[in-house]
N, C-alpha and C. Protein backbone atom coordinates (compact mmCIF):
# COMPACT_ATOMS: atom_id res chain seq x y z
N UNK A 1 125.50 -93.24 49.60
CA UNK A 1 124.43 -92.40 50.09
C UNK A 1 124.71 -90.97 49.61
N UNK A 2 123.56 -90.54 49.18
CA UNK A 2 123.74 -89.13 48.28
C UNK A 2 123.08 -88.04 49.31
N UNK A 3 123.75 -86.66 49.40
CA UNK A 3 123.25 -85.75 50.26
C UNK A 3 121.84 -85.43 50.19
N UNK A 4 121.32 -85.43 49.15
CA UNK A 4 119.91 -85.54 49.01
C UNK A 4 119.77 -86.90 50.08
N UNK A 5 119.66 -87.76 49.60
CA UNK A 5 119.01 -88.95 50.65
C UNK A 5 119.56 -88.44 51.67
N UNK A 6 120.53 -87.99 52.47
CA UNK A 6 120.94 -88.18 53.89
C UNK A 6 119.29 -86.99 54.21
N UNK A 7 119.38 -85.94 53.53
CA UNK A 7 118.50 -84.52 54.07
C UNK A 7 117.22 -84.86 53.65
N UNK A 8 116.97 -85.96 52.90
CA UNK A 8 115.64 -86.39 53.15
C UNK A 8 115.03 -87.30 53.94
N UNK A 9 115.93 -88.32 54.94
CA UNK A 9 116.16 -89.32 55.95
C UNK A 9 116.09 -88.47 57.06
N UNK A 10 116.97 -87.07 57.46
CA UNK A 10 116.64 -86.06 58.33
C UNK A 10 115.28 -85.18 58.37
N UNK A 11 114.95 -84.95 57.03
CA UNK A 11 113.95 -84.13 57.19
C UNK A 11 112.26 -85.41 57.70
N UNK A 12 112.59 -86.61 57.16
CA UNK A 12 111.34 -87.44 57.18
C UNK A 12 111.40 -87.85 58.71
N UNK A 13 112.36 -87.71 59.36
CA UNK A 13 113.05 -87.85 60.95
C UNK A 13 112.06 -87.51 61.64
N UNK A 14 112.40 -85.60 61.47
CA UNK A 14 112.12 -84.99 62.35
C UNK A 14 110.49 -84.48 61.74
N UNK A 15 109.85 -85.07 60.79
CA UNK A 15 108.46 -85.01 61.11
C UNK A 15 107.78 -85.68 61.45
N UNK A 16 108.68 -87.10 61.85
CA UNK A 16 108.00 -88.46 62.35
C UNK A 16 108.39 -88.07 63.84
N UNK A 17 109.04 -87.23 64.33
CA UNK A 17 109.14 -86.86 65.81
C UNK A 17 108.19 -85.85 66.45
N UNK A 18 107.84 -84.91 65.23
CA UNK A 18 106.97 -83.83 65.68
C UNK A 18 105.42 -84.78 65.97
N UNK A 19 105.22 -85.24 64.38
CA UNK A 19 103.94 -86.19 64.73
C UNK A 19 103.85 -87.06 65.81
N UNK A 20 105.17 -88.12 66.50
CA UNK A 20 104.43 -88.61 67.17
C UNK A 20 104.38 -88.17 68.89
N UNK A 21 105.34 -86.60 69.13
CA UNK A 21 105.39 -86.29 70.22
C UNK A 21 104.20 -85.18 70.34
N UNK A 22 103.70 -84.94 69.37
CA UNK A 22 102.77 -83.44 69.15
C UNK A 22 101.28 -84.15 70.14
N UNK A 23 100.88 -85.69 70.10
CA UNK A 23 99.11 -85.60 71.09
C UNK A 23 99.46 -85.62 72.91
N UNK A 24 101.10 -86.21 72.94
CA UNK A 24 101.36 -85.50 74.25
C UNK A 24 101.50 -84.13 74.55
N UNK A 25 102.68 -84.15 73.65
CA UNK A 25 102.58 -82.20 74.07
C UNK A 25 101.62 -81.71 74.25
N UNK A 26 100.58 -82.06 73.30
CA UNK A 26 99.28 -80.91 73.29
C UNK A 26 98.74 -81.46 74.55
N UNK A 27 98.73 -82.68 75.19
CA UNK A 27 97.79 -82.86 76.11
C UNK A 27 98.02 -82.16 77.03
N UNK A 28 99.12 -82.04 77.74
CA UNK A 28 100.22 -81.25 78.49
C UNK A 28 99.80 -79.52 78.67
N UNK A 29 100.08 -78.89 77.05
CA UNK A 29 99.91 -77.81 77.08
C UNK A 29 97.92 -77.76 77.60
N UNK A 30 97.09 -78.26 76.71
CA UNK A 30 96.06 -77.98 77.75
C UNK A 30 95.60 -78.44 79.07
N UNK A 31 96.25 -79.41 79.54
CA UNK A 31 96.19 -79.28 81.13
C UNK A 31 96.97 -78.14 81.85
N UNK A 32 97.83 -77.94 80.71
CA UNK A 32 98.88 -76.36 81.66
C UNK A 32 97.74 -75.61 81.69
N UNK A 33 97.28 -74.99 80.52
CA UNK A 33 96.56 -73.69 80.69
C UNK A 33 95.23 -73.44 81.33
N UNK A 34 93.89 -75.32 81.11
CA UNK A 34 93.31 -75.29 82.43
C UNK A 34 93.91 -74.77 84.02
N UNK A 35 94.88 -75.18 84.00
CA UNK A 35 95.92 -74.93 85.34
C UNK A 35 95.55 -73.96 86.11
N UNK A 36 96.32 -72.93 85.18
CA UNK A 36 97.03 -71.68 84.81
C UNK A 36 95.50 -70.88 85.26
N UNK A 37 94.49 -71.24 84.04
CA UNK A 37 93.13 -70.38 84.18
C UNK A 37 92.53 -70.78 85.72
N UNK A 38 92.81 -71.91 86.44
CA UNK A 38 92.22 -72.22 87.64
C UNK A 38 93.09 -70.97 88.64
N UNK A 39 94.24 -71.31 88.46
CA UNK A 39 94.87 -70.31 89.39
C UNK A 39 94.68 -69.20 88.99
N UNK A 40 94.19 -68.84 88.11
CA UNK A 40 94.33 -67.20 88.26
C UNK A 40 93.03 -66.60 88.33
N UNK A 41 91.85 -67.78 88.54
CA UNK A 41 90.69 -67.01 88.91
C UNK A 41 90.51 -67.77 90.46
N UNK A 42 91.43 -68.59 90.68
CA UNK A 42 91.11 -68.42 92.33
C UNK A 42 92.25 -68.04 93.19
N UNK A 43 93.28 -67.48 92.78
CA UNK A 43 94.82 -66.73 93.30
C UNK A 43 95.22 -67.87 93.86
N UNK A 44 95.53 -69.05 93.60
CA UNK A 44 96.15 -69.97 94.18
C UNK A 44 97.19 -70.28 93.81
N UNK A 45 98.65 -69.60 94.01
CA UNK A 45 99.68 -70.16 93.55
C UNK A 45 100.59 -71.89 93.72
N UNK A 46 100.14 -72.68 93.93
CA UNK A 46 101.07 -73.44 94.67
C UNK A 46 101.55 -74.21 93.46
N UNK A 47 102.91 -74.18 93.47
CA UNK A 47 103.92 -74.41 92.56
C UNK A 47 103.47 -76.26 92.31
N UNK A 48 103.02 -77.16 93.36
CA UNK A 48 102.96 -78.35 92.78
C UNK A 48 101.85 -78.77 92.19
N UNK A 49 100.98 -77.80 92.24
CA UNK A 49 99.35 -77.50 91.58
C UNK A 49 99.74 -78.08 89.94
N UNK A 50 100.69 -76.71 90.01
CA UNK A 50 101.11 -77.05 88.01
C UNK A 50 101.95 -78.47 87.96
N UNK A 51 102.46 -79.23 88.61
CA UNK A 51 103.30 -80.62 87.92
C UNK A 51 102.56 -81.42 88.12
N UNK A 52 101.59 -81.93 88.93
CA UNK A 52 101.35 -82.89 89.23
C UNK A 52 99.94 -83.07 88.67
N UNK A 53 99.05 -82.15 87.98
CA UNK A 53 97.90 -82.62 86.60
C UNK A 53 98.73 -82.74 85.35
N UNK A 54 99.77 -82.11 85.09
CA UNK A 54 100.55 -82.31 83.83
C UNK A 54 101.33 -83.71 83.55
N UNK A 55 101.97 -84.13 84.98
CA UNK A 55 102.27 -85.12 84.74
C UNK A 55 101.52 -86.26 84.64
N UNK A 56 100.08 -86.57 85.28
CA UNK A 56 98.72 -87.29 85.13
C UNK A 56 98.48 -87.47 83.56
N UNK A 57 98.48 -86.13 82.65
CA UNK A 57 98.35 -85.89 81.95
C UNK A 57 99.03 -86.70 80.95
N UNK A 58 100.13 -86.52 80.75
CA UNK A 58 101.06 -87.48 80.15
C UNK A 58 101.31 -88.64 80.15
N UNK A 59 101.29 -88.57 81.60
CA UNK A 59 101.16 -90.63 81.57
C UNK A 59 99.55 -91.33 81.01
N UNK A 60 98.70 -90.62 81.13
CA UNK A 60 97.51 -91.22 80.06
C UNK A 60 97.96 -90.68 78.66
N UNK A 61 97.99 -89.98 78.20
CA UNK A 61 98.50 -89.90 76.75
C UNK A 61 99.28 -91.00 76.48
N UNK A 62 100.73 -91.10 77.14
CA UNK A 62 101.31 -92.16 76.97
C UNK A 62 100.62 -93.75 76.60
N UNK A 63 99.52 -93.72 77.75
CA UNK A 63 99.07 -95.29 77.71
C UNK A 63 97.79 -95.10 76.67
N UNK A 64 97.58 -94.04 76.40
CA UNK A 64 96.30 -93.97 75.58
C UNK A 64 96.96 -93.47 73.99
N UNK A 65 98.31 -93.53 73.71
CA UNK A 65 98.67 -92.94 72.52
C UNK A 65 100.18 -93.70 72.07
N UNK A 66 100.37 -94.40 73.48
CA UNK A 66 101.87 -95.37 73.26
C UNK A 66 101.83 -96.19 72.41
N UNK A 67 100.77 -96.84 71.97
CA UNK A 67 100.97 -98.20 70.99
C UNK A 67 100.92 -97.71 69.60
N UNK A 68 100.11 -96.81 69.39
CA UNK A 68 100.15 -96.00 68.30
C UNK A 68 101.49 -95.28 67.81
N UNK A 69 102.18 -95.01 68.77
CA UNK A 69 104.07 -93.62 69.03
C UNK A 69 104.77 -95.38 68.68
N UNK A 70 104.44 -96.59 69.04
CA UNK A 70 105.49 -97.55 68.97
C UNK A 70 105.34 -98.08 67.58
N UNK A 71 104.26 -98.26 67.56
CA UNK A 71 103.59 -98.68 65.70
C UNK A 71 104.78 -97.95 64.75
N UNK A 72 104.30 -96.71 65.03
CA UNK A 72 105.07 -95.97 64.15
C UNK A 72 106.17 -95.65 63.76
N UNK A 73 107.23 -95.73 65.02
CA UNK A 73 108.11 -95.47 65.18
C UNK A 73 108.92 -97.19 64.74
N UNK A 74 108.32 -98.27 65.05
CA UNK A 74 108.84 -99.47 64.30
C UNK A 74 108.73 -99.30 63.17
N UNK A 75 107.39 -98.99 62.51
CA UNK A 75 107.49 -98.98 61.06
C UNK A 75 108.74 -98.22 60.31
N UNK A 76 108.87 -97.22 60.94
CA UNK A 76 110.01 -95.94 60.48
C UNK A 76 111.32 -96.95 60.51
N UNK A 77 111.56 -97.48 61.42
CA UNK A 77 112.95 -97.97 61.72
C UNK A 77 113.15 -99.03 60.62
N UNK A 78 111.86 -99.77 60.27
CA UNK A 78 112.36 -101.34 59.47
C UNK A 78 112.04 -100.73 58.04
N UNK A 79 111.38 -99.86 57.91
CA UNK A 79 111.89 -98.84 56.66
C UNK A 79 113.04 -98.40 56.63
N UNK A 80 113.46 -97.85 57.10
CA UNK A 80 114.76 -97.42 57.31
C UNK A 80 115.96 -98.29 57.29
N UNK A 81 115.69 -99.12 57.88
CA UNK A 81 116.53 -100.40 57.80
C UNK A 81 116.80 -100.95 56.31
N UNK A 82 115.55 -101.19 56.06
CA UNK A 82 115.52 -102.30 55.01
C UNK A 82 116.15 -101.22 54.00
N UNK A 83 115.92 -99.63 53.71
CA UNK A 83 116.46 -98.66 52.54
C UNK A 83 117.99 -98.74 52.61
N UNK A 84 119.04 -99.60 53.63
CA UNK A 84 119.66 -99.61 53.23
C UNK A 84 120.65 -100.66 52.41
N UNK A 85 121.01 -99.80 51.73
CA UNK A 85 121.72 -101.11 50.77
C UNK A 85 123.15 -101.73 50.95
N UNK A 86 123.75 -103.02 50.68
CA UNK A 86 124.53 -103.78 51.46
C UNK A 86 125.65 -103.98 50.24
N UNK A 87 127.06 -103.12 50.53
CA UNK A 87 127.51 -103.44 50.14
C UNK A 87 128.71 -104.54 50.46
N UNK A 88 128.66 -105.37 50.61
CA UNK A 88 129.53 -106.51 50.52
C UNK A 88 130.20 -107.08 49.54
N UNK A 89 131.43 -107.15 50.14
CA UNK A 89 132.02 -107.47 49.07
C UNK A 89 133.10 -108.83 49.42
């Protein structure tokens, strides 16, 4: 394995992590900032206001974006798998 391949196995990594964590995050971040804009035009602070639409939030992403994050993330692996080569001897 040549340092090139290792830093191109890392770099193809971590954009297969950004892609498949990025339609939760985002769902997340805009249920935060609906939140955020609710409380601050009706002064309602209450601290479990903010976890408990975010976490709603996520668990539908999850079930509405999981089979798609598993697809992918198998494909990556049995690629990955299969690129490597067997030396036996």
């Amino acid at each position: 394995m040549t340092q090139e391949f290792a830093v191109s196995i890392g770099r193809e990594t971590l954009g297969l992590v950004l892609m498949v964590s990025a339609p939760v995050i985002g769902l997340a971040l805009a249920v935060g900032i609906m939140v955020s804009l609710f409380q601050a035009t009706t002064q309602i602070h209450e601290q479990t206001l903010t976890f408990a639409p975010k976490i709603v939030a996520v668990f539908m992403g999850l079930l509405i974006f999981g089979p798609w994050m598993l697809t992918t993330v198998s494909e990556f692996t049995v690629r990955l798998f299969t690129g490597i080569p067997l030396n036996i001897r």
